[in-house]
Protein backbone atom coordinates (compact mmCIF):
# COMPACT_ATOMS: atom_id res chain seq x y z
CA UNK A 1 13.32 -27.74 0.83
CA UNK A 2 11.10 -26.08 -1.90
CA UNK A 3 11.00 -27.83 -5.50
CA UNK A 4 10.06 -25.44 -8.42
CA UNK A 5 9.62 -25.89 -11.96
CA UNK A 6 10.85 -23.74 -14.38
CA UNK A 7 8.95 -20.15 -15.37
CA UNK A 8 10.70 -18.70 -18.09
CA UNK A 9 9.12 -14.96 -16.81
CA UNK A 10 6.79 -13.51 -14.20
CA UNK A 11 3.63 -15.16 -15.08
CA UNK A 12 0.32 -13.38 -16.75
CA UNK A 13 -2.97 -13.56 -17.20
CA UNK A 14 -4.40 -17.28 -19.03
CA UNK A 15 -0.72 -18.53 -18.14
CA UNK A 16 -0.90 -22.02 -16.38
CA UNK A 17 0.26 -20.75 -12.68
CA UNK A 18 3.82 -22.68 -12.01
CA UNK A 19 3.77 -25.55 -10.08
CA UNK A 20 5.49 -26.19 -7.04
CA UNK A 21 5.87 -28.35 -3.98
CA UNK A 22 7.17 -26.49 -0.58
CA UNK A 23 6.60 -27.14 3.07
CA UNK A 24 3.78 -24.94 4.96
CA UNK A 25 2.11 -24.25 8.15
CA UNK A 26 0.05 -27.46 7.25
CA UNK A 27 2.18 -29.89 6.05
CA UNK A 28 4.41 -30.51 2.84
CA UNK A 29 1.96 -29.34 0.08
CA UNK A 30 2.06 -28.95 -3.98
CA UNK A 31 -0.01 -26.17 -6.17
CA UNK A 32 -1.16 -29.25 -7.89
CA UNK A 33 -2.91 -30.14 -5.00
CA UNK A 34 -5.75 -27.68 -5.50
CA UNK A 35 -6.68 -28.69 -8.91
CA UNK A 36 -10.58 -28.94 -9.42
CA UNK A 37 -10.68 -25.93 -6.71
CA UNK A 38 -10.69 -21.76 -7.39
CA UNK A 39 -7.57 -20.60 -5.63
CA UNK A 40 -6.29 -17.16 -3.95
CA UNK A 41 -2.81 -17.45 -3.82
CA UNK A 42 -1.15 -14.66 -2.75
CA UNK A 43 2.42 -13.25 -0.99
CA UNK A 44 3.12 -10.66 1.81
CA UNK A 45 6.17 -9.02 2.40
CA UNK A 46 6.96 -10.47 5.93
CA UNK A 47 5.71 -11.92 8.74
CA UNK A 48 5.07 -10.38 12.61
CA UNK A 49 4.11 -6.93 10.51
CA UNK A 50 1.33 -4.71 10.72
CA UNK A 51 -0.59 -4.58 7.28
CA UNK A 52 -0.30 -8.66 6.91
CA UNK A 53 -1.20 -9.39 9.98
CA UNK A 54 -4.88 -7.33 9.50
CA UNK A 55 -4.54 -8.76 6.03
CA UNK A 56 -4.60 -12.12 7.19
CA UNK A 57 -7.01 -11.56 10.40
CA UNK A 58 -9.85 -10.11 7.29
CA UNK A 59 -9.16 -13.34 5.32
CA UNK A 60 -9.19 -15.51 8.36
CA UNK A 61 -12.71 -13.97 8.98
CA UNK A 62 -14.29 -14.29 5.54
CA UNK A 63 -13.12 -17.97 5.13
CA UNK A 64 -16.33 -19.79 5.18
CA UNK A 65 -17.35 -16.92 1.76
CA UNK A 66 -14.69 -18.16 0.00
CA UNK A 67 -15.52 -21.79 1.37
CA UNK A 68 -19.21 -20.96 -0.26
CA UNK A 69 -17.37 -20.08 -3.74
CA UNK A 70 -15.49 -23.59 -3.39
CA UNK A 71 -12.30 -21.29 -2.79
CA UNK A 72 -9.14 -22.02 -1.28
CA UNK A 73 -6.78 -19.50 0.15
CA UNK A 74 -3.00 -20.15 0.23
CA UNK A 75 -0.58 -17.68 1.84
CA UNK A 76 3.33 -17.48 1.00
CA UNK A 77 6.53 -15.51 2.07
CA UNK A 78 9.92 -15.71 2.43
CA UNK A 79 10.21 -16.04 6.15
CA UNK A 80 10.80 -19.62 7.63
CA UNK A 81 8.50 -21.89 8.29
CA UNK A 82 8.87 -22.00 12.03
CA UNK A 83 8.32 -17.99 11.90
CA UNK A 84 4.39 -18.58 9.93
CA UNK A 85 4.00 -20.96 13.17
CA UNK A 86 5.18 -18.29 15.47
CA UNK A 87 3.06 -15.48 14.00
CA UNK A 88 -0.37 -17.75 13.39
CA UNK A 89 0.28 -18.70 17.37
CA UNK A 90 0.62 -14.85 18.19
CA UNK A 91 -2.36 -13.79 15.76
CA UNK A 92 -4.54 -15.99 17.54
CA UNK A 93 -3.26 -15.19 20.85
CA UNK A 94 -3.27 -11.96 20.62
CA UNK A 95 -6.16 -11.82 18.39
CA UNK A 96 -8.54 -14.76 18.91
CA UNK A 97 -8.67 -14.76 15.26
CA UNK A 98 -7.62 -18.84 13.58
CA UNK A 99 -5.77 -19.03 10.50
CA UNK A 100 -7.08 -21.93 9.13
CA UNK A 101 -5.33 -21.86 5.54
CA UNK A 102 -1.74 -22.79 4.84
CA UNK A 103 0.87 -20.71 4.75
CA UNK A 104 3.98 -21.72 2.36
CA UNK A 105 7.86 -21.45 3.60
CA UNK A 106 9.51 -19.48 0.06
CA UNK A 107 13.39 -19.06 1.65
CA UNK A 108 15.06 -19.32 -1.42
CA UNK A 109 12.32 -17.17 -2.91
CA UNK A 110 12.12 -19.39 -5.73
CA UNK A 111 8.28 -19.38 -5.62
CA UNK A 112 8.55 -15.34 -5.58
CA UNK A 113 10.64 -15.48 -8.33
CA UNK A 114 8.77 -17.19 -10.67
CA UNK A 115 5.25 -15.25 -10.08
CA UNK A 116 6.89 -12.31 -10.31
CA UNK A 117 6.39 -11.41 -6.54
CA UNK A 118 9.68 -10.23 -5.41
CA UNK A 119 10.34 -6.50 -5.68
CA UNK A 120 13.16 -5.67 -8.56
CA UNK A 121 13.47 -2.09 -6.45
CA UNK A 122 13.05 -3.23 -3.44
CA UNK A 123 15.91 -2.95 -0.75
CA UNK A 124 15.47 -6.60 0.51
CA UNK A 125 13.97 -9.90 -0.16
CA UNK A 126 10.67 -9.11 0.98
CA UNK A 127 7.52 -10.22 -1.50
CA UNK A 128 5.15 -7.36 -2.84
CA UNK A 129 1.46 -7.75 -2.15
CA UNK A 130 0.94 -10.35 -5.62
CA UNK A 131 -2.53 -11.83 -5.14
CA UNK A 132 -3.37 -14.95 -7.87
CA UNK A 133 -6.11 -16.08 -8.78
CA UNK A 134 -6.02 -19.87 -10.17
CA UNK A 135 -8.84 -21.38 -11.47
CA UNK A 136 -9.84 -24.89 -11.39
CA UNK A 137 -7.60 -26.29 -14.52
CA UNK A 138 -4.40 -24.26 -12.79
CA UNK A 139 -4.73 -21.00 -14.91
CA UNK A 140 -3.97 -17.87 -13.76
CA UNK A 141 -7.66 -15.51 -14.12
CA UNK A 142 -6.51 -12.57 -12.25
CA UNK A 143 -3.59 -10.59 -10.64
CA UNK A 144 -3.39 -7.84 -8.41
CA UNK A 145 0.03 -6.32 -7.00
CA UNK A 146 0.35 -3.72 -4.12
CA UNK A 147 3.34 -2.45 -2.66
CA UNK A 148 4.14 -3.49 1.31
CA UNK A 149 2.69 -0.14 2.38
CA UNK A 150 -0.99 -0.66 1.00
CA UNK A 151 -3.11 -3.50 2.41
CA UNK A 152 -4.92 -5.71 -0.02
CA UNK A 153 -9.22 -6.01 0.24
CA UNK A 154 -10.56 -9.16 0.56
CA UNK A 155 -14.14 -7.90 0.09
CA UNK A 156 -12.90 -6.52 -3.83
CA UNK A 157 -10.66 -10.84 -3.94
CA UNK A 158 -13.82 -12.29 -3.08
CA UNK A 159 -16.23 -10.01 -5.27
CA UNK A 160 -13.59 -11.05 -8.09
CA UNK A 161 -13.85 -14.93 -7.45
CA UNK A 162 -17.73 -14.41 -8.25
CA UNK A 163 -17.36 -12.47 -10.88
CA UNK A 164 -14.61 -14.95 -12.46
CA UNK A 165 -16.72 -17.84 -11.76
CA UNK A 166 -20.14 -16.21 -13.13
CA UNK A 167 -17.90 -14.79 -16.45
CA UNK A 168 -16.22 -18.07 -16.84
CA UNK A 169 -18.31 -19.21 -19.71
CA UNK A 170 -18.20 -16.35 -21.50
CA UNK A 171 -21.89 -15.41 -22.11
CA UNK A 172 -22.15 -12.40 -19.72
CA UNK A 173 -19.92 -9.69 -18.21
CA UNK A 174 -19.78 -8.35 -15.21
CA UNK A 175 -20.10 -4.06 -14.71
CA UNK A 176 -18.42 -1.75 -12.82
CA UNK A 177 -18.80 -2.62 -9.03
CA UNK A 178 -20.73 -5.50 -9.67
CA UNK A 179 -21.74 -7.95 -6.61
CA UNK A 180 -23.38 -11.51 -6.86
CA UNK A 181 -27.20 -10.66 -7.34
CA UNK A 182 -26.69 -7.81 -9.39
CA UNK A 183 -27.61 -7.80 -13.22
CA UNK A 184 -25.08 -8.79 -15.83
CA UNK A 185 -23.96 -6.85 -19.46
CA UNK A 186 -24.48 -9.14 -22.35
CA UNK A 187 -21.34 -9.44 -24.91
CA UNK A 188 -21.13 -7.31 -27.58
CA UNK A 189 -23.74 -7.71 -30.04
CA UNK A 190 -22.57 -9.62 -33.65
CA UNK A 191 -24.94 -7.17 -35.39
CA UNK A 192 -23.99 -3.93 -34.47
CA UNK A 193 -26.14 -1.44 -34.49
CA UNK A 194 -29.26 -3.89 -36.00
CA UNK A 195 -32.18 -1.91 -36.23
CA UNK A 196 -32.61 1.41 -34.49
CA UNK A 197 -31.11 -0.45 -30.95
CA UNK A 198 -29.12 2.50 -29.83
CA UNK A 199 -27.68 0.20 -26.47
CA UNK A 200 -26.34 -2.26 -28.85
CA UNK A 201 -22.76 -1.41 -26.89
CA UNK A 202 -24.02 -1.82 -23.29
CA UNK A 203 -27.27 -3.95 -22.55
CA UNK A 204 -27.75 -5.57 -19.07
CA UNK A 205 -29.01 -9.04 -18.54
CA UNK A 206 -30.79 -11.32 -16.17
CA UNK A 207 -28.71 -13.94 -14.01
CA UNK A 208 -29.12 -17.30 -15.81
């Protein structure tokens, strides 16, 4: 059985991400749980499908980089429980590719529900591509949605852990396309315009 608390809408950006306690391909587990750790949780439409099951094959694969970021993935959708087990078992069968991370049982699609995951337009139950990104202290840092026909990139998830964790303090930014090594943009300037500075707007930085 899945126990939800109540979300009063689909969740947003700097929203504490709902907590919740459901059974998964590791054991009975609670979003609570991963407190003091970065988190990608995110839903796929079904299991035993073609786009999840390369989704889940590329995050299998770049585990240990999120492990480096202190990162934990946690997968969700509404299909059963015993159906994850089935499809991890045929992934790495079929595959050789281990799916190391849990993935959550959401039957009653309360989880869905409450992230805003499930589809208004679609036809069924199925969850839309949602990808979450909790921080340490449980809030919500970034959201991507795709529909089920688009497959997600977990080289752009990853480059956005980095960038959340390196912008977290709030004394650099991160440009366009950024990747860990690459210069920052310092925040805007509390003197504008001071002296004849015509980058006042957009000045890079060194990494601290």
């Amino acid at each position: 059985m899945t126990e939800m608390t109540d979300a009063p809408r689909p969740i947003g950006l700097g929203d504490a991400a709902p907590n919740f306690t459901a059974r998964s391909t590791s054991g009975q587990l609670a979003l609570a749980d991963y407190r003091g750790r970065w988190l990608v949780f995110f839903s796929h439409p079904a299991d035993f499908t073609p786009v999840c099951t390369t989704e889940f094959i590329a995050f299998a694969k770049r585990q240990a980089d999120f492990d480096k970021l202190e990162c934990s993935l946690l997968g969700l959708s509404v299909d059963s429980l015993y159906s994850h087990l089935a499809w991890v078992r045929a992934i790495e069968a079929h595959f050789g590719v281990a799916i190391g991370f849990p993935i959550v049982e959401d039957p009653s699609m309360a989880i869905g529900r409450a992230y805003g995951m499930i589809d208004a337009a679609a036809q069924d139950s199925a969850a839309v591509r949602a990808t979450y990104i909790i921080d340490p202290e449980g809030i919500v840092r970034a959201i991507n949605i795709y529909p089920h026909t688009v497959g997600r990139s977990v080289d752009e998830i990853l480059r956005t852990v980095a960038a959340l964790q390196q912008t977290a303090d709030g004394k650099r930014l991160t440009p366009e396309g950024w990747r860990p090594g690459d210069a920052f943009l310092a925040p805007p300037s509390e003197k504008v315009m001071e002296g004849n500075d015509l980058g006042w707007f957009c000045r890079t930085m060194d990494a601290p």
